[in-house]
Protein backbone atom coordinates (compact mmCIF):
# COMPACT_ATOMS: atom_id res chain seq x y z
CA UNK A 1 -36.75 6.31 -206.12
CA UNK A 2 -35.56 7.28 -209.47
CA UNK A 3 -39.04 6.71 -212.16
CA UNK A 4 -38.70 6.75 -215.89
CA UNK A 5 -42.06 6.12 -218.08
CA UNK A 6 -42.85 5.93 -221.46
CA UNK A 7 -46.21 8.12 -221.76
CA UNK A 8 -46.16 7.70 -225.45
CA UNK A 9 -47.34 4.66 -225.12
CA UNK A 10 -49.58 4.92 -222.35
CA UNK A 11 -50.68 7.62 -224.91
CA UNK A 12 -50.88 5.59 -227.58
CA UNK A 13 -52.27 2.75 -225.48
CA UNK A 14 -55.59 5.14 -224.58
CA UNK A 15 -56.31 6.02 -228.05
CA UNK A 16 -56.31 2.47 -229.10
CA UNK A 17 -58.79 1.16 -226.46
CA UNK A 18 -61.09 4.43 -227.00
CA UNK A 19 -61.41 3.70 -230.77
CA UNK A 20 -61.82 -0.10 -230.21
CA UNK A 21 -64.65 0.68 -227.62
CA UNK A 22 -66.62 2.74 -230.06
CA UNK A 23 -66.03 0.41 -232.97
CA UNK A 24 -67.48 -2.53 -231.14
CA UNK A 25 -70.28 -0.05 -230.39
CA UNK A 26 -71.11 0.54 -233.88
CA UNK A 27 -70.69 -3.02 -234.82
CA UNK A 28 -73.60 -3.87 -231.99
CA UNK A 29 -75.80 -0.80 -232.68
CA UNK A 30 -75.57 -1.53 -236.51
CA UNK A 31 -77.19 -4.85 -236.02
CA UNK A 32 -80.53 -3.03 -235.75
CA UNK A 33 -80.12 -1.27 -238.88
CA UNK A 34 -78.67 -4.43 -241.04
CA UNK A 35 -81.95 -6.40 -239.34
CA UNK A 36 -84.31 -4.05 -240.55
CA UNK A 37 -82.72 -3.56 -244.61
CA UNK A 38 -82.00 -6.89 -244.49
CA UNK A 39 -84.12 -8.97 -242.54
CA UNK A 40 -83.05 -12.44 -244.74
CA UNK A 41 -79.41 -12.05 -243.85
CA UNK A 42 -79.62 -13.54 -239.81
CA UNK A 43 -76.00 -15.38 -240.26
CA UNK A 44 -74.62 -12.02 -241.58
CA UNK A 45 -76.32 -10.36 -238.19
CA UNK A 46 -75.36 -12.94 -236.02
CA UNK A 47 -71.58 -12.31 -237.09
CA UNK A 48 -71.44 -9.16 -236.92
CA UNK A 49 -72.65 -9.49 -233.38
CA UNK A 50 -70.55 -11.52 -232.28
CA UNK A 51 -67.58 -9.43 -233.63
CA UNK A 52 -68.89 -6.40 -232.03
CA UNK A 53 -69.36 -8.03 -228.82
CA UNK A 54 -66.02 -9.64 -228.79
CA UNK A 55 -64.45 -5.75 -229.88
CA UNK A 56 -66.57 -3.80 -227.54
CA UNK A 57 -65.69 -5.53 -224.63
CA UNK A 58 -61.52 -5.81 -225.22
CA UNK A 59 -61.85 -2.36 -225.79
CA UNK A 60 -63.61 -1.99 -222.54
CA UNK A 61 -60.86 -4.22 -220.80
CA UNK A 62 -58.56 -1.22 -222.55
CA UNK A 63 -59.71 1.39 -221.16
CA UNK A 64 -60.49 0.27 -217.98
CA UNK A 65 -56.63 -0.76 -217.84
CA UNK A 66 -55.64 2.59 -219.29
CA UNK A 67 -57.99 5.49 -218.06
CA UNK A 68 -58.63 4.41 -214.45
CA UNK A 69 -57.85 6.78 -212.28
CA UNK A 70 -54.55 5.20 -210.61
CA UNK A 71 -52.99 3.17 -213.13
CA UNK A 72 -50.66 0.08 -212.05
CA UNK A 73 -47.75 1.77 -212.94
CA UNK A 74 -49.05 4.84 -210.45
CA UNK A 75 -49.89 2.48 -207.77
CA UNK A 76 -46.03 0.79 -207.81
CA UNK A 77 -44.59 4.62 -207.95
CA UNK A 78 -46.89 5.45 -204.80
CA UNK A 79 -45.56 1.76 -202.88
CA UNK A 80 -41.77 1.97 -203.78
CA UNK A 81 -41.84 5.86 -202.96
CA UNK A 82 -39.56 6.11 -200.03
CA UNK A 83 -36.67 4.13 -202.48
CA UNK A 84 -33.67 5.91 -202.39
CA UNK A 85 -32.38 7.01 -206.06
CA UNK A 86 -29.88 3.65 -205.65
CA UNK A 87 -33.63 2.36 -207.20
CA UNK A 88 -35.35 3.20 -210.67
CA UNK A 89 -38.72 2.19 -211.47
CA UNK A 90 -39.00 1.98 -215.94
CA UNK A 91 -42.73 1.34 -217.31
CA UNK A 92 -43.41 0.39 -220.64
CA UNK A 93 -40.24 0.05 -221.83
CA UNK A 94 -40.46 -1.09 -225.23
CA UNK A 95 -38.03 -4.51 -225.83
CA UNK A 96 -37.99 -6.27 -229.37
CA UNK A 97 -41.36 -7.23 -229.83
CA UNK A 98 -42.72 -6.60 -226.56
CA UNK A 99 -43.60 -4.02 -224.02
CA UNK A 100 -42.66 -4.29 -221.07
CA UNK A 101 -44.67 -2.61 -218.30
CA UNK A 102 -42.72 -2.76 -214.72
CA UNK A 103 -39.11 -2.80 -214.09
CA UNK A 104 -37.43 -2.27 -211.03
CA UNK A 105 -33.41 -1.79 -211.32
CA UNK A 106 -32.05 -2.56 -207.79
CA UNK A 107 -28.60 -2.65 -206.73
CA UNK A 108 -28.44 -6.53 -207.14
CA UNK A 109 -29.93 -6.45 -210.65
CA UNK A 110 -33.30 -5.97 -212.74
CA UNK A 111 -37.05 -6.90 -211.73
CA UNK A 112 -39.76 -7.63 -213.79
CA UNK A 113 -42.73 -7.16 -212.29
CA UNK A 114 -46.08 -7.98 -213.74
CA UNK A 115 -49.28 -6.66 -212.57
CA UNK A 116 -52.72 -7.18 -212.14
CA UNK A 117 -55.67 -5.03 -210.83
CA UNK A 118 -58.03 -7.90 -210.78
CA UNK A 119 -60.76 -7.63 -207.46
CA UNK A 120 -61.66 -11.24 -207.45
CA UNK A 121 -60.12 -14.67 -205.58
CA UNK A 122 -57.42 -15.89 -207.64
CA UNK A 123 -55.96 -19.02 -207.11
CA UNK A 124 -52.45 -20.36 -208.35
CA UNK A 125 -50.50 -23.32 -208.15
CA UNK A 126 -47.03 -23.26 -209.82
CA UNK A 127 -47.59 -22.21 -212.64
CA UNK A 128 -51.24 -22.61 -213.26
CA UNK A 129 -53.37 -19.84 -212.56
CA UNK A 130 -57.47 -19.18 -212.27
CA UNK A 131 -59.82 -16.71 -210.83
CA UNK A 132 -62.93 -17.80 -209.26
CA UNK A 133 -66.16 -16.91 -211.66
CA UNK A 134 -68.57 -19.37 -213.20
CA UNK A 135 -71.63 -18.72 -215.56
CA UNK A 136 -73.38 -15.49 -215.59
CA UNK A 137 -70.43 -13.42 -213.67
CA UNK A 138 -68.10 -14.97 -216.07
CA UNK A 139 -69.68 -13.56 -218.61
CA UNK A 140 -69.93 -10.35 -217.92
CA UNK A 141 -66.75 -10.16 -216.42
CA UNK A 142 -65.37 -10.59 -219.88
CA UNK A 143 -64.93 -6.30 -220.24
CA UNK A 144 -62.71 -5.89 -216.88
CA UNK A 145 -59.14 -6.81 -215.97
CA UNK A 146 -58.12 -10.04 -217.10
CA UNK A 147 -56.10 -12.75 -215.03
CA UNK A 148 -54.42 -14.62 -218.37
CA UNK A 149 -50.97 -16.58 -217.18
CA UNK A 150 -48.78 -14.41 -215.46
CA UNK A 151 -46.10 -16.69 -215.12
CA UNK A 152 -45.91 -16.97 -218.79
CA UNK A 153 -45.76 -13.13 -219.31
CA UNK A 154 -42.97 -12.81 -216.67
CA UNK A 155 -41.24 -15.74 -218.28
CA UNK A 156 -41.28 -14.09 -221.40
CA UNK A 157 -40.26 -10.49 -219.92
CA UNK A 158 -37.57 -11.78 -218.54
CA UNK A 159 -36.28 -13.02 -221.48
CA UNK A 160 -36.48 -10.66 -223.90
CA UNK A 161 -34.76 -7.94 -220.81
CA UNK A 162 -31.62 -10.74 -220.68
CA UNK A 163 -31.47 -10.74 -224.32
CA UNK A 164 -30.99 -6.75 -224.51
CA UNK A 165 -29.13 -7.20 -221.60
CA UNK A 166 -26.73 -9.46 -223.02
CA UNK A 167 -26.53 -7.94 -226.18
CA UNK A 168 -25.24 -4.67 -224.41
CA UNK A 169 -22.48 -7.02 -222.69
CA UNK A 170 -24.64 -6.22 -219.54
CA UNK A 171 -24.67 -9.38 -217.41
CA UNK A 172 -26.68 -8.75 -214.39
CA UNK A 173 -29.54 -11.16 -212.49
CA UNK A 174 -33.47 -10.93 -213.92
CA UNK A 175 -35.82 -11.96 -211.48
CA UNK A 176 -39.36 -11.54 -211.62
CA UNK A 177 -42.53 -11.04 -209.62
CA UNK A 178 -46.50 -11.09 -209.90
CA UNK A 179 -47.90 -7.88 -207.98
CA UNK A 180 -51.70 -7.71 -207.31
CA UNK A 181 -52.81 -3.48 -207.04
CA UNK A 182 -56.26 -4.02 -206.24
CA UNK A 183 -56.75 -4.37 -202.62
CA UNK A 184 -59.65 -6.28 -202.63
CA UNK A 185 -58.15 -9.61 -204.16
CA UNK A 186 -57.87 -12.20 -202.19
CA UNK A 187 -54.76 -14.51 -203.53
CA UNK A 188 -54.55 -18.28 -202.23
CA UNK A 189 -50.72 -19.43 -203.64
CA UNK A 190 -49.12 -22.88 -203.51
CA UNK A 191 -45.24 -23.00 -204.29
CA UNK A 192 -45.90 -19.83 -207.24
CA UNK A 193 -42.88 -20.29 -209.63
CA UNK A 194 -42.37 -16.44 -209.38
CA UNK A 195 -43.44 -14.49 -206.16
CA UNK A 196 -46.78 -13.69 -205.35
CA UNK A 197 -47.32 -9.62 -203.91
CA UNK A 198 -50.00 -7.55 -202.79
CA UNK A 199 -49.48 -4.10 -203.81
CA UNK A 200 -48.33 -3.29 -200.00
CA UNK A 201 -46.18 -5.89 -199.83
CA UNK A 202 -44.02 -4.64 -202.59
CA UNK A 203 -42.07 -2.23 -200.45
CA UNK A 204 -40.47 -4.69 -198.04
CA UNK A 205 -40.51 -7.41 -201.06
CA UNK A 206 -37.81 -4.70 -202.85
CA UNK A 207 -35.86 -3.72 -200.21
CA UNK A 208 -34.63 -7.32 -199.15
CA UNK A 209 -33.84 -8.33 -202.51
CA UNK A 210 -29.95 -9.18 -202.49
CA UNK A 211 -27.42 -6.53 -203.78
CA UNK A 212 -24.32 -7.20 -206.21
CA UNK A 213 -21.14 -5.81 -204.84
CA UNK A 214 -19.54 -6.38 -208.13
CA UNK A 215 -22.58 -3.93 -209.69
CA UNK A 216 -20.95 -0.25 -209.22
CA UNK A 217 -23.03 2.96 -209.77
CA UNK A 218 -22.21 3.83 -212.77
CA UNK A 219 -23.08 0.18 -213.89
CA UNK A 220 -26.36 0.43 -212.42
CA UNK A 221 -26.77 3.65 -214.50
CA UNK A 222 -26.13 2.31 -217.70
CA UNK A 223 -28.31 -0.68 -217.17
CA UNK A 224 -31.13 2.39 -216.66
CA UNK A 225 -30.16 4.04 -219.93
CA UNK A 226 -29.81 1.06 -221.88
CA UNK A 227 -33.54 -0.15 -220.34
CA UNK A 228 -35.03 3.87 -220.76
CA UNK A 229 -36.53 2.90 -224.05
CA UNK A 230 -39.54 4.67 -225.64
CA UNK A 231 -40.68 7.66 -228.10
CA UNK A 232 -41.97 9.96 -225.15
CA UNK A 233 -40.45 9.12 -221.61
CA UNK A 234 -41.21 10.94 -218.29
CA UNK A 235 -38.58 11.19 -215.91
CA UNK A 236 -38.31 12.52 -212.07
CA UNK A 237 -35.54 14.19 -210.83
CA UNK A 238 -33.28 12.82 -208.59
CA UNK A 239 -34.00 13.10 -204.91
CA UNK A 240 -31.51 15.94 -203.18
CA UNK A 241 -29.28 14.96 -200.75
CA UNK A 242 -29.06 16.70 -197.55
CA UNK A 243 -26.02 17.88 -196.52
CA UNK A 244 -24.72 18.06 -192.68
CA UNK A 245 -24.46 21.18 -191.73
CA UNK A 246 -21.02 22.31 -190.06
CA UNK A 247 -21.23 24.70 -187.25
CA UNK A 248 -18.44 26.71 -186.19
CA UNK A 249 -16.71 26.31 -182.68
CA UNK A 250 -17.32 28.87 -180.45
């Protein structure tokens, strides 16, 4: 399989959530200080606490979803690995407004695949989505991986890939799918509007998705470049193909 990824903004992305962390920091450690010069101003203190808890912790969600050790993006390079280059993976591909993080171009079309590295029991039913979590845990679950509506995301992926798409006179299927990475969630789906997938499901998922006769090679590559979008991208080279090997008669 064929991988192009915008590090610029995974880059970009780590920066962001570092400085965020250590602003909320500041905001929570400077509480003490404004407390003690100015012990009269408690609604002053009690705002600036609640900003710095609010910024600490998104930046926490940041860099846990930037600086783990195996990002998403890693884990859905190490699944779809034994893809022959008739596949390309593109993360982070930067579309109008939005980024978006997993595409798979296949020989039937383009799939948008949204992920999640959530641990937890998540529920969904169409398109309504929860994780289990009440009270205390909920609470101080607020720094790691969020659930949020994945539906909506893909929904809103897929759109904004058929509008470049069409703009580009491209006109190819967009499907989407919701990956889990983590392999300790446990997912409990009833009729999902978009396909449910743990991360080792993916490979078999992929493989059986239809292919477009009418979708040549060369079309398939210029769906790649026109979806290879970013200020920094990483590319693999293209897997060699062996060669049979003629032996002369004796």
């Amino acid at each position: 399989m064929r991988i192009v990824r915008n590090v610029g903004h995974v880059k970009r992305r780590k920066r962001v959530a570092r400085w965020m962390a250590l602003l909320g920091f500041v905001l929570l450690a400077g509480i003490f200080v404004l407390v003690l010069l100015f012990p009269g101003q408690v609604l002053v203190a009690w705002a600036v606490m609640l900003i710095g808890f609010f910024v600490f912790n998104i930046g926490m969600q940041q860099v846990g979803k930037w600086n783990r050790p195996v990002r998403n993006d890693q884990v859905i390079d190490h699944k779809l690995d034994k893809l022959s280059d008739a596949y390309t993976a593109i993360h982070y591909a930067p579309i109008g407004k939005k980024v978006i993080e997993h595409l798979i171009v296949y020989p039937g079309g383009v799939l948008v695949l949204t992920a999640r590295e959530l641990s937890d029991d998540v529920f969904v039913k169409g398109r309504r989505w929860r994780k289990r979590g009440v009270g205390l845990r909920r609470l101080f679950g607020i720094s790691g991986p969020q659930l949020g509506n994945p539906s909506l995301e893909t929904d809103q992926a897929i759109a904004a890939v058929e509008g470049l798409l069409a703009e580009k006179q491209l006109a190819v299927e967009v499907g989407g799918a919701v990956v889990f990475t983590d392999p300790r969630v446990d997912v409990e789906a009833d009729k999902p509007e978009y396909p449910v997938l743990l991360a080792e499901e993916l490979p078999e998922f992929v493989r059986t998705l239809p292919p477009d006769p009418s979708i040549r090679p060369a079309d398939r590559q210029r769906i790649v470049d026109v979806l290879s979008l970013g200020e920094e991208l990483e590319t693999n080279a293209p897997k060699a193909r062996r060669r049979p090997v003629r032996r002369k008669a004796a």
